[in-house]
PDB file of N, CA and C in Angstrom:
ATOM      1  N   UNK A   1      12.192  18.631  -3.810  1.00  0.00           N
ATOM      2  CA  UNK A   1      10.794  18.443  -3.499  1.00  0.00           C
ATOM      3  C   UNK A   1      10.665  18.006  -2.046  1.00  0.00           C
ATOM      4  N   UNK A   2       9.577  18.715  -1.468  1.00  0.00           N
ATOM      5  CA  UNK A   2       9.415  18.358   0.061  1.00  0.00           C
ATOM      6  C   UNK A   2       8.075  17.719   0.189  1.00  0.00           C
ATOM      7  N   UNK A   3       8.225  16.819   1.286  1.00  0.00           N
ATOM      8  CA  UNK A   3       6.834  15.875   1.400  1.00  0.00           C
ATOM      9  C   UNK A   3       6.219  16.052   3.022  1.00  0.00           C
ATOM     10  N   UNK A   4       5.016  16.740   2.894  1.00  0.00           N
ATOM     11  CA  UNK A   4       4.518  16.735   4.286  1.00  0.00           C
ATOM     12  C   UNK A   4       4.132  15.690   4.725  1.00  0.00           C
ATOM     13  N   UNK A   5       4.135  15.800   6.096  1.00  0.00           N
ATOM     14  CA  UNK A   5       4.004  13.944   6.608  1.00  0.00           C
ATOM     15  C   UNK A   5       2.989  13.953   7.463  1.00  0.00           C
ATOM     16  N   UNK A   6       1.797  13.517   7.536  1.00  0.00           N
ATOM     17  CA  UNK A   6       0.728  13.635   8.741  1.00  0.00           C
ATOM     18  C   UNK A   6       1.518  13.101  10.225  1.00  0.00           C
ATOM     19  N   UNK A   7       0.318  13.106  10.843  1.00  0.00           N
ATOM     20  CA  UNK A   7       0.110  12.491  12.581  1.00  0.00           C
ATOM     21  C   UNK A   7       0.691  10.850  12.328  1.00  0.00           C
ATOM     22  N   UNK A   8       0.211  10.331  11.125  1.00  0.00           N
ATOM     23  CA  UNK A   8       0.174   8.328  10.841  1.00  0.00           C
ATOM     24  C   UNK A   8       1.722   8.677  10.754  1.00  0.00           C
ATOM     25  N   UNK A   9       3.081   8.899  10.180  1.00  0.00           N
ATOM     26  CA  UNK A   9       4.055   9.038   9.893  1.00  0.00           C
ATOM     27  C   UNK A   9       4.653   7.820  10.871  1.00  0.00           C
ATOM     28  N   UNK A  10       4.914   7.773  11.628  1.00  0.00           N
ATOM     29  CA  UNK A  10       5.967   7.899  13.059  1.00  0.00           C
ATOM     30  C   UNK A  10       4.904   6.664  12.970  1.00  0.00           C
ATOM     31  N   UNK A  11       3.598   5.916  13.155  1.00  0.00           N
ATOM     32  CA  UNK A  11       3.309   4.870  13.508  1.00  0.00           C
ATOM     33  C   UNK A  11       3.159   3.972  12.455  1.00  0.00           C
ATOM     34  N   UNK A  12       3.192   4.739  10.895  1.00  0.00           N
ATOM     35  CA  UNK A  12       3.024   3.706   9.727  1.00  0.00           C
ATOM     36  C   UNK A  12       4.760   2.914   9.630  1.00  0.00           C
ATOM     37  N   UNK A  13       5.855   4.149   9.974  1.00  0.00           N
ATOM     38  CA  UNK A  13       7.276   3.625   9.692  1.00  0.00           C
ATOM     39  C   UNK A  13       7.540   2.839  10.897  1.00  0.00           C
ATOM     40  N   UNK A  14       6.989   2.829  11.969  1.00  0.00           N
ATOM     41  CA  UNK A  14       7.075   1.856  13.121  1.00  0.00           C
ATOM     42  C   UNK A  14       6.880   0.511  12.532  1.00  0.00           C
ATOM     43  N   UNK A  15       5.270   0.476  12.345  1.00  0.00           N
ATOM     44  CA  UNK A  15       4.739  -0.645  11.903  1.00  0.00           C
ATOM     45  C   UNK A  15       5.352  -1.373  10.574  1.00  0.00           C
ATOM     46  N   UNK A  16       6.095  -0.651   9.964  1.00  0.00           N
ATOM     47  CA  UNK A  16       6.553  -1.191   8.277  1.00  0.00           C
ATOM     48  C   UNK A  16       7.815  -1.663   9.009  1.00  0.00           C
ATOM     49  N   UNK A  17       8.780  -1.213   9.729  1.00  0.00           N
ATOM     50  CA  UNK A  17      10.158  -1.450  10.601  1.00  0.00           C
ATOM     51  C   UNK A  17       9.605  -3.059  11.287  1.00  0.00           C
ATOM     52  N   UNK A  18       8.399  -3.013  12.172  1.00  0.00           N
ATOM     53  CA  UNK A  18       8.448  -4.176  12.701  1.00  0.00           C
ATOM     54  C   UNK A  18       8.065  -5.314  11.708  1.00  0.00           C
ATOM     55  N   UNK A  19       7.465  -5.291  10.992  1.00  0.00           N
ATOM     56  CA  UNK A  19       6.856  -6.078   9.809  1.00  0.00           C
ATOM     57  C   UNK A  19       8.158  -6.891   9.250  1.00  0.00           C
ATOM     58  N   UNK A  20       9.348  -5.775   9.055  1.00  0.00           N
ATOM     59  CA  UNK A  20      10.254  -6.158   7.803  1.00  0.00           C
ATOM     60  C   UNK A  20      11.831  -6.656   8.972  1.00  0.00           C
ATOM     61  N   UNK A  21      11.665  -5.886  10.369  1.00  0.00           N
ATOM     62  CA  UNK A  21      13.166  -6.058  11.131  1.00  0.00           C
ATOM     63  C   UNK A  21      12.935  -5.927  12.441  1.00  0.00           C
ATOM     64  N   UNK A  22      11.509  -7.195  13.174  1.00  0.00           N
ATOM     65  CA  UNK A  22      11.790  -7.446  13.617  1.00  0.00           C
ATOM     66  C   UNK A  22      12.858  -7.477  15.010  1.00  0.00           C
ATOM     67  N   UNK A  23      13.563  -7.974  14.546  1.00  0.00           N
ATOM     68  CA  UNK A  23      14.717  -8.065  15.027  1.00  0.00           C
ATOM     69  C   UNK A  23      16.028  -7.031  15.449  1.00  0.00           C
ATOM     70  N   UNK A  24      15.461  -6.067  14.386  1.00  0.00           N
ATOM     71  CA  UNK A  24      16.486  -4.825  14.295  1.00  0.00           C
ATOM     72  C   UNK A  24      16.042  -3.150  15.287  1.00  0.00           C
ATOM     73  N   UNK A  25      16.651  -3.185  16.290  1.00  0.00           N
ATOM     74  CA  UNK A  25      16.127  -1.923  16.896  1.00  0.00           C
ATOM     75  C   UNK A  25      16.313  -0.565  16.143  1.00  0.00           C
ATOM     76  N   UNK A  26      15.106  -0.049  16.465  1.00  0.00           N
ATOM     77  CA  UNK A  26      14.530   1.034  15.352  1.00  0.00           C
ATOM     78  C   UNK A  26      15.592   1.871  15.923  1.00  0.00           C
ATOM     79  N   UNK A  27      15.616   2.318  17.009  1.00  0.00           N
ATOM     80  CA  UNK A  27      16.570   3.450  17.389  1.00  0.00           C
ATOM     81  C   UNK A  27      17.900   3.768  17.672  1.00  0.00           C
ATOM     82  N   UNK A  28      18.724   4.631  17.545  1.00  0.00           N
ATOM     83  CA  UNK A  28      19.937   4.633  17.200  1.00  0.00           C
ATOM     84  C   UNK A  28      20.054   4.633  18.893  1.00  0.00           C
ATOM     85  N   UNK A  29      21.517   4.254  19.170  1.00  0.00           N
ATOM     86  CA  UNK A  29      21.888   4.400  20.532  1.00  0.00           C
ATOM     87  C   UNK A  29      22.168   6.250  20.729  1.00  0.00           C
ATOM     88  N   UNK A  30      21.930   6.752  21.868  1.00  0.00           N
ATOM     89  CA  UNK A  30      22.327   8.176  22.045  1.00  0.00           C
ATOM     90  C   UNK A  30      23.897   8.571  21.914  1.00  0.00           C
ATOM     91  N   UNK A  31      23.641   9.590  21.444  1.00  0.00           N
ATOM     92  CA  UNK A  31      25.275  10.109  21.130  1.00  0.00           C
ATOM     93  C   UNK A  31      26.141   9.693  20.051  1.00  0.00           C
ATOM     94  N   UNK A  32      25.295   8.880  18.809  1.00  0.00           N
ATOM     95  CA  UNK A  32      26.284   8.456  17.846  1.00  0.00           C
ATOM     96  C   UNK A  32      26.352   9.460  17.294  1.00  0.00           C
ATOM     97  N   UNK A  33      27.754   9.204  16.610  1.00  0.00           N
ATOM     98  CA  UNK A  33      28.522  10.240  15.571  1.00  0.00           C
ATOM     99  C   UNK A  33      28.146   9.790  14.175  1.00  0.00           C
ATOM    100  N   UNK A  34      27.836  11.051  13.815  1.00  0.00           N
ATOM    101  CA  UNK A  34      27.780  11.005  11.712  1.00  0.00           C
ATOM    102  C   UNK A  34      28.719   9.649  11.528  1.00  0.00           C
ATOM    103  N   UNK A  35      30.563  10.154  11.730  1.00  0.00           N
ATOM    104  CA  UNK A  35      31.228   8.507  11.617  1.00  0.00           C
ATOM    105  C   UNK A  35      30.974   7.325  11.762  1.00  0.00           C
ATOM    106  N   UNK A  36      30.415   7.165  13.058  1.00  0.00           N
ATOM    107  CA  UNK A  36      29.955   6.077  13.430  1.00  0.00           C
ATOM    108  C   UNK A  36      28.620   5.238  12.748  1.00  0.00           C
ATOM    109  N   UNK A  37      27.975   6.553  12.625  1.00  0.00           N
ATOM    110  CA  UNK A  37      26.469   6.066  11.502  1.00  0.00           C
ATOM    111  C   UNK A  37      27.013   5.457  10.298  1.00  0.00           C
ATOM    112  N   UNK A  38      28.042   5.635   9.838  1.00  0.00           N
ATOM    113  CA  UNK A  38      28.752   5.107   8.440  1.00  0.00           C
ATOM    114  C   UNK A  38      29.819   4.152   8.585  1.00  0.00           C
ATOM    115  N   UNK A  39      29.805   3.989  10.239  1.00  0.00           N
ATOM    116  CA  UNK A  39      30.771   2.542   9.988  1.00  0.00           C
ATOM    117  C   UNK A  39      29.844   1.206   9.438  1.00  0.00           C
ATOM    118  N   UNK A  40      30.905   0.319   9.222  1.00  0.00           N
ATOM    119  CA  UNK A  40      30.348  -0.835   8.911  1.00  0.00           C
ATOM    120  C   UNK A  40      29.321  -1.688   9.919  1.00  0.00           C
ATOM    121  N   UNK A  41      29.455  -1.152  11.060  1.00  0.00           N
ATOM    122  CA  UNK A  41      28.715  -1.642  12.072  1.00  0.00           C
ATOM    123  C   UNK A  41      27.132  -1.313  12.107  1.00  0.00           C
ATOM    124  N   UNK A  42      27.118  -0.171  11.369  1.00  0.00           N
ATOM    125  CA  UNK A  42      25.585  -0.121  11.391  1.00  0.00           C
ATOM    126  C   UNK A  42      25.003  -0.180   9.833  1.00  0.00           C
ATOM    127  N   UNK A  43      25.888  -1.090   9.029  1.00  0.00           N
ATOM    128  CA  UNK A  43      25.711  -1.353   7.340  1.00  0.00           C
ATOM    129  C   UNK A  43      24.122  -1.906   7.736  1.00  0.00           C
ATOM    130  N   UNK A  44      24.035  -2.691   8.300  1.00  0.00           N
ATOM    131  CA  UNK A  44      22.069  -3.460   8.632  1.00  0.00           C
ATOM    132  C   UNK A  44      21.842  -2.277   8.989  1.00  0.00           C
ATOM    133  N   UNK A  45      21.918  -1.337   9.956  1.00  0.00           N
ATOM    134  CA  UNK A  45      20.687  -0.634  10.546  1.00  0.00           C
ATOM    135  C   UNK A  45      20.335   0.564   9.076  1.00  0.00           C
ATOM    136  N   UNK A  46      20.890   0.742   8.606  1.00  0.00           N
ATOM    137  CA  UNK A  46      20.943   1.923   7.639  1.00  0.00           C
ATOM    138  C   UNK A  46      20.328   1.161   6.200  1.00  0.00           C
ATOM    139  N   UNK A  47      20.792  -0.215   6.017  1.00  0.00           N
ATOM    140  CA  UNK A  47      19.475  -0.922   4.751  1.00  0.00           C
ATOM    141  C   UNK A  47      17.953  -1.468   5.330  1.00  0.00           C
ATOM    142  N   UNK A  48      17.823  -1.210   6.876  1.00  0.00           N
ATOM    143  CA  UNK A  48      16.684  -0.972   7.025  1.00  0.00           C
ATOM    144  C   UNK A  48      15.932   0.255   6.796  1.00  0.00           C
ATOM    145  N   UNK A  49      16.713   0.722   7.839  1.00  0.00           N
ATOM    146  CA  UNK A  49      16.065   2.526   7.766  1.00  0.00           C
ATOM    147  C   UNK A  49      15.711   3.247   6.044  1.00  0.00           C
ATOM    148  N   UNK A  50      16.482   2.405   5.304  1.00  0.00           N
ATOM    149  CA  UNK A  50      16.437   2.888   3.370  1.00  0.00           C
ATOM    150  C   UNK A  50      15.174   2.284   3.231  1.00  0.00           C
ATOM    151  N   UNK A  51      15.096   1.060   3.405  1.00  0.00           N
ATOM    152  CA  UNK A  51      13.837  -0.208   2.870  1.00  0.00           C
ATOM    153  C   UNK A  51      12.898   0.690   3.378  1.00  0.00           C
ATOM    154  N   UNK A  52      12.275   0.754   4.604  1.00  0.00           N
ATOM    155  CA  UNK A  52      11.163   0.677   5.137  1.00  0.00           C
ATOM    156  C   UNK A  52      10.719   2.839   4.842  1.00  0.00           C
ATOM    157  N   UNK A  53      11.646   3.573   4.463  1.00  0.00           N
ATOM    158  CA  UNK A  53      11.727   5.092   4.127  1.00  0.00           C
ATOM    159  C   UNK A  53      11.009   4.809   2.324  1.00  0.00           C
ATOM    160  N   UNK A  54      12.048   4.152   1.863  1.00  0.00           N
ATOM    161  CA  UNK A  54      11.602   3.359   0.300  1.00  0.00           C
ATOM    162  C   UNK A  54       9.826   3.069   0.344  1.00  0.00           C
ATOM    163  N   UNK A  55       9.991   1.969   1.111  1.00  0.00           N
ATOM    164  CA  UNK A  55       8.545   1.768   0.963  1.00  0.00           C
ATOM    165  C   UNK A  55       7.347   2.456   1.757  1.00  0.00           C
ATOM    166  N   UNK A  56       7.508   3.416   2.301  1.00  0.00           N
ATOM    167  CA  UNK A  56       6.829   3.749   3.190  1.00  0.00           C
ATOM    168  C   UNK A  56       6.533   5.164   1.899  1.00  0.00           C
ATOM    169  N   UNK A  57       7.423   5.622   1.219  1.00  0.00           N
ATOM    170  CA  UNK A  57       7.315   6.427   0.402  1.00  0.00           C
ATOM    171  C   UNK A  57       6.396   5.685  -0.900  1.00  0.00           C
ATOM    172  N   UNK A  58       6.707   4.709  -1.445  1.00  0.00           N
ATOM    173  CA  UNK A  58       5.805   4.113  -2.436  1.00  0.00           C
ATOM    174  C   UNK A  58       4.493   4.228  -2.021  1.00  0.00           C
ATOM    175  N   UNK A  59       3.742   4.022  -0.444  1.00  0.00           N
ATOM    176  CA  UNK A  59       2.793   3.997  -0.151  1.00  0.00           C
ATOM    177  C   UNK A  59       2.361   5.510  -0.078  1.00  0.00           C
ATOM    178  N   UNK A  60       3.059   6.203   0.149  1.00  0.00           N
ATOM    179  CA  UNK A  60       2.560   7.728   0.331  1.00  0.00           C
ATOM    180  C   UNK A  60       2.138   8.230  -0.932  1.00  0.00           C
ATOM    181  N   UNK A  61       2.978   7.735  -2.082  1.00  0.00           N
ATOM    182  CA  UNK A  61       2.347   8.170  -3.744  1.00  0.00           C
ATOM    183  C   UNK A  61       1.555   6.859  -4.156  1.00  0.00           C
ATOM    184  N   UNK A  62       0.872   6.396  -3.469  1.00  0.00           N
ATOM    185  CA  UNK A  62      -0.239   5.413  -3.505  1.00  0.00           C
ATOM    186  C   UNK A  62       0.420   4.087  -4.942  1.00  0.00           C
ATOM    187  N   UNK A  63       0.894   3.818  -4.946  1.00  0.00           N
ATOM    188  CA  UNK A  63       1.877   3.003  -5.877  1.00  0.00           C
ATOM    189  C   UNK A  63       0.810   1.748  -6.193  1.00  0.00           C
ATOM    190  N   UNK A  64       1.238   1.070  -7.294  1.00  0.00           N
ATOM    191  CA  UNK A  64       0.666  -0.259  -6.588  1.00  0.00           C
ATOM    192  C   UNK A  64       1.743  -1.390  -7.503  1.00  0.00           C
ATOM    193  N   UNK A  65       2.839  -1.362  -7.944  1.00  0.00           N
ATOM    194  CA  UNK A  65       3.750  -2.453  -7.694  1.00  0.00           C
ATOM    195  C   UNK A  65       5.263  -1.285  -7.354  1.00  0.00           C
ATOM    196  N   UNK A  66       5.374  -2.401  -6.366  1.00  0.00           N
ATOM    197  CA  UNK A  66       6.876  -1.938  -5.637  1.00  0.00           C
ATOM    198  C   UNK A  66       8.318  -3.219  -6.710  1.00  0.00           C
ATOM    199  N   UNK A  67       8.776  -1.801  -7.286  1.00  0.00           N
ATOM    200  CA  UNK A  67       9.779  -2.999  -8.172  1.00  0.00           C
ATOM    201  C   UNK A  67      11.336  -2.397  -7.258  1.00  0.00           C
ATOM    202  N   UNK A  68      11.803  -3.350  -7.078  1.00  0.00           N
ATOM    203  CA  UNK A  68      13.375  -3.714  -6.241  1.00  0.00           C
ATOM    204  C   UNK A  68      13.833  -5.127  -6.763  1.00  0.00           C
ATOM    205  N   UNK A  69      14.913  -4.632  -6.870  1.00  0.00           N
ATOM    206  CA  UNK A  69      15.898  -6.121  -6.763  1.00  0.00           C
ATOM    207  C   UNK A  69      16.081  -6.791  -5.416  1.00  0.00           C
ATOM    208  N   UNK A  70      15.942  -6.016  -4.136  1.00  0.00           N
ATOM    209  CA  UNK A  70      16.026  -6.896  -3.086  1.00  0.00           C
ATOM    210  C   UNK A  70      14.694  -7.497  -2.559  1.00  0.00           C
ATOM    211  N   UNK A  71      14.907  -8.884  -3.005  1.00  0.00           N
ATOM    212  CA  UNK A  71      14.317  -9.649  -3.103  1.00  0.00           C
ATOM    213  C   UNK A  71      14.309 -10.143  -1.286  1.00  0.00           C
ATOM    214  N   UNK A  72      15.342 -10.109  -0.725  1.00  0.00           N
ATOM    215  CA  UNK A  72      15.405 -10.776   0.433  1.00  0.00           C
ATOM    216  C   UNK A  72      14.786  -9.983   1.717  1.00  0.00           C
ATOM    217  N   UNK A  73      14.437  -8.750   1.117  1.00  0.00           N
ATOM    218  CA  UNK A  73      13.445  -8.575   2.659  1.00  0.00           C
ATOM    219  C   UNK A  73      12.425  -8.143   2.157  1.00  0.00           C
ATOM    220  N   UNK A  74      11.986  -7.649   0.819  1.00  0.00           N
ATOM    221  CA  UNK A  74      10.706  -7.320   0.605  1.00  0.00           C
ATOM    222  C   UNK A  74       9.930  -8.677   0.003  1.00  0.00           C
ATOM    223  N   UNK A  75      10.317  -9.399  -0.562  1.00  0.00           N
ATOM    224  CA  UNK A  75       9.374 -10.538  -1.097  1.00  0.00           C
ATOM    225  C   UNK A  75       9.531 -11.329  -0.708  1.00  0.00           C
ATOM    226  N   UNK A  76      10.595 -11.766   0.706  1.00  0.00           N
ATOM    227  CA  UNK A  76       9.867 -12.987   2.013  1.00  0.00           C
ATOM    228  C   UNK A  76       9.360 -12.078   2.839  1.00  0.00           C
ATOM    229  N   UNK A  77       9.487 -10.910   2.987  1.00  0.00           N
ATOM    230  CA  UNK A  77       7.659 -10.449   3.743  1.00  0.00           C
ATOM    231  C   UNK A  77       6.594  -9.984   3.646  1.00  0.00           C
ATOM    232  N   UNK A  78       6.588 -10.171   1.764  1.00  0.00           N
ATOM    233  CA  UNK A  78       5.384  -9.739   1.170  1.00  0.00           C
ATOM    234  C   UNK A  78       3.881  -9.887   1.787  1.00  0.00           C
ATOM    235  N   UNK A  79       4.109 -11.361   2.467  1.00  0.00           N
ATOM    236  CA  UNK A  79       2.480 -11.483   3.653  1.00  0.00           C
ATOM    237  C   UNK A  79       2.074 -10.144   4.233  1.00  0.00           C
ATOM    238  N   UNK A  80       3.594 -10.335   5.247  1.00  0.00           N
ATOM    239  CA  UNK A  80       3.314  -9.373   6.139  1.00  0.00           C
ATOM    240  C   UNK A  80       2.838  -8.071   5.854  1.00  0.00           C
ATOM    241  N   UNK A  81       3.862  -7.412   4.624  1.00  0.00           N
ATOM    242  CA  UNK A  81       3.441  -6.366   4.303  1.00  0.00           C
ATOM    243  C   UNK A  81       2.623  -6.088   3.505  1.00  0.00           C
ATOM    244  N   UNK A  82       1.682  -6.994   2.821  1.00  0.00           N
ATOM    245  CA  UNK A  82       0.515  -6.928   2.576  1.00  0.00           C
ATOM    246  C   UNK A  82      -0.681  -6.477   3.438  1.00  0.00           C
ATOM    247  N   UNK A  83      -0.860  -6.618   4.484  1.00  0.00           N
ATOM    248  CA  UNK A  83      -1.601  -6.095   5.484  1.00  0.00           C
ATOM    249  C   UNK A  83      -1.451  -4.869   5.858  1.00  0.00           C
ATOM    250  N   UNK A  84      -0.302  -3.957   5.527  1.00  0.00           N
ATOM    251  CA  UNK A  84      -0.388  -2.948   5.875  1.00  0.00           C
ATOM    252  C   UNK A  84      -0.604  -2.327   4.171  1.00  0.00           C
ATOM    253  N   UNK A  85      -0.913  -2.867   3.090  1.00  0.00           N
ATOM    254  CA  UNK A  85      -1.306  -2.194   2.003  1.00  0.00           C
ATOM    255  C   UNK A  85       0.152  -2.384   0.631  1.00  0.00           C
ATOM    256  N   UNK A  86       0.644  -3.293   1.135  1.00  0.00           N
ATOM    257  CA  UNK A  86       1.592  -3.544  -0.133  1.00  0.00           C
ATOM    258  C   UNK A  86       0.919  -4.403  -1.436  1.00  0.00           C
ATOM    259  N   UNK A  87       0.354  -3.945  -1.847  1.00  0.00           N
ATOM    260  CA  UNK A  87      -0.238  -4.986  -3.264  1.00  0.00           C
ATOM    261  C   UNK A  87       0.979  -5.952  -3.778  1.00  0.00           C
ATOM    262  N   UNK A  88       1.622  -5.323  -4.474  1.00  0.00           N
ATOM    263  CA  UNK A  88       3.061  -6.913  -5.393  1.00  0.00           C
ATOM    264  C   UNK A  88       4.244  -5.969  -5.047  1.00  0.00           C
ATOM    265  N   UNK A  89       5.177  -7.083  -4.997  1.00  0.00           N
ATOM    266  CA  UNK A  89       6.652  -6.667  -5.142  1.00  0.00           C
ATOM    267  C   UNK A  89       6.988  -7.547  -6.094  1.00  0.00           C
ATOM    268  N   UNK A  90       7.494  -7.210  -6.894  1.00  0.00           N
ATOM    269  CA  UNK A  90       8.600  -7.405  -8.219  1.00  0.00           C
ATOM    270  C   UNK A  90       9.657  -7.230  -8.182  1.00  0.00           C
ATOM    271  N   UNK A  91      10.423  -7.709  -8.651  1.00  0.00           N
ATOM    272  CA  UNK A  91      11.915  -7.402  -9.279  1.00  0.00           C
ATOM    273  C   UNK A  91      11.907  -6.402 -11.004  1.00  0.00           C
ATOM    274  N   UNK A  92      12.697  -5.920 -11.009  1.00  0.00           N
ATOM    275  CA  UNK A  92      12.972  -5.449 -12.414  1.00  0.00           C
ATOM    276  C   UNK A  92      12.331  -6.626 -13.561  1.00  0.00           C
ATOM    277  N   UNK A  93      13.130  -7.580 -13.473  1.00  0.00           N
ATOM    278  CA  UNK A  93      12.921  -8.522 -14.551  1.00  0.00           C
ATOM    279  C   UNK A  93      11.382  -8.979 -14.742  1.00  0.00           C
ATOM    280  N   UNK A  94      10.913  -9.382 -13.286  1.00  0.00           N
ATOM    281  CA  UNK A  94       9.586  -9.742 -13.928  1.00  0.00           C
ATOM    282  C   UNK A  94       8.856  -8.077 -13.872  1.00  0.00           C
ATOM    283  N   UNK A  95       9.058  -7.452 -13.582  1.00  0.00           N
ATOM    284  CA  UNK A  95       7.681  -5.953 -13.771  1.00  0.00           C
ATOM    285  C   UNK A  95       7.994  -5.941 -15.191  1.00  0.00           C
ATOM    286  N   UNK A  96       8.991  -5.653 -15.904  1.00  0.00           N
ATOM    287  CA  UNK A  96       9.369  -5.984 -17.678  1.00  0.00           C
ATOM    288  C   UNK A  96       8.439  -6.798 -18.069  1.00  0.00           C
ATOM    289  N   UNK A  97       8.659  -8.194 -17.852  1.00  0.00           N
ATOM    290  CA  UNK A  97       8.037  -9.046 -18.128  1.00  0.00           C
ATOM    291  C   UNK A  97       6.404  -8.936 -18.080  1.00  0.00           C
ATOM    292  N   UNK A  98       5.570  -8.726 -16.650  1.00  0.00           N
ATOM    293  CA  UNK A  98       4.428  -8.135 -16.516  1.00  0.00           C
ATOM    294  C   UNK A  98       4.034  -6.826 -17.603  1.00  0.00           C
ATOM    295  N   UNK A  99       4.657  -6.139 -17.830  1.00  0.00           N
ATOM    296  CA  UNK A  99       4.301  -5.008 -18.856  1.00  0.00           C
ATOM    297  C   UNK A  99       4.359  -4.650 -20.669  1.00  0.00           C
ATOM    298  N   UNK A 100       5.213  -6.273 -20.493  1.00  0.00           N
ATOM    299  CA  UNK A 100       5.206  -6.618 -22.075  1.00  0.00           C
ATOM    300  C   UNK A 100       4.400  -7.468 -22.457  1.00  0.00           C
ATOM    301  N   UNK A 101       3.932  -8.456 -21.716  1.00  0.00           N
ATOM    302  CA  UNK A 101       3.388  -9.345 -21.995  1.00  0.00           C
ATOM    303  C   UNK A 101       1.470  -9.109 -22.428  1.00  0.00           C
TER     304      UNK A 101
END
């Protein structure tokens, strides 16, 4: 399945990148190798680039709870990413919980 991506693309995954990493430069240095993309050295840049692709996709099929176990970058920046349209993040255990109850 293929997903067309408007004009917003490129400034919604900007904005979800700075929200969640800060800290982490969005862009790869020039000239890396496939290898190199899979060393251990860029293990952070590549569970960003997943997270913010992840959620940037939940928002594209208009979602409204984001369930993950990683707890450590989506639900200490649930604020943040509330403003750009994240309603709840859950874990497995409690969305269960929310849907049985």
């Amino acid at each position: 399945m293929s997903v067309v991506v408007d004009d917003t693309f490129e400034e919604r995954i900007g904005a979800l990148w700075t929200a969640m990493f800060p800290n982490t430069d969005r862009e790869l240095p020039p000239g890396l190798t496939q290898a190199e993309l899979h060393d251990v050295n860029f293990h952070k840049w590549r569970n960003a680039w997943c997270d913010v692709h992840m959620l940037w996709a939940h928002f594209n099929a208009e979602r409204d709870v984001f369930v993950t176990t990683n707890t450590k970058d989506f639900q200490k920046n649930a604020d943040k990413l509330a403003l750009h349209g994240l309603k709840a993040v859950h874990t497995p255990a409690e969305a269960l919980r929310i849907l049985t109850d």
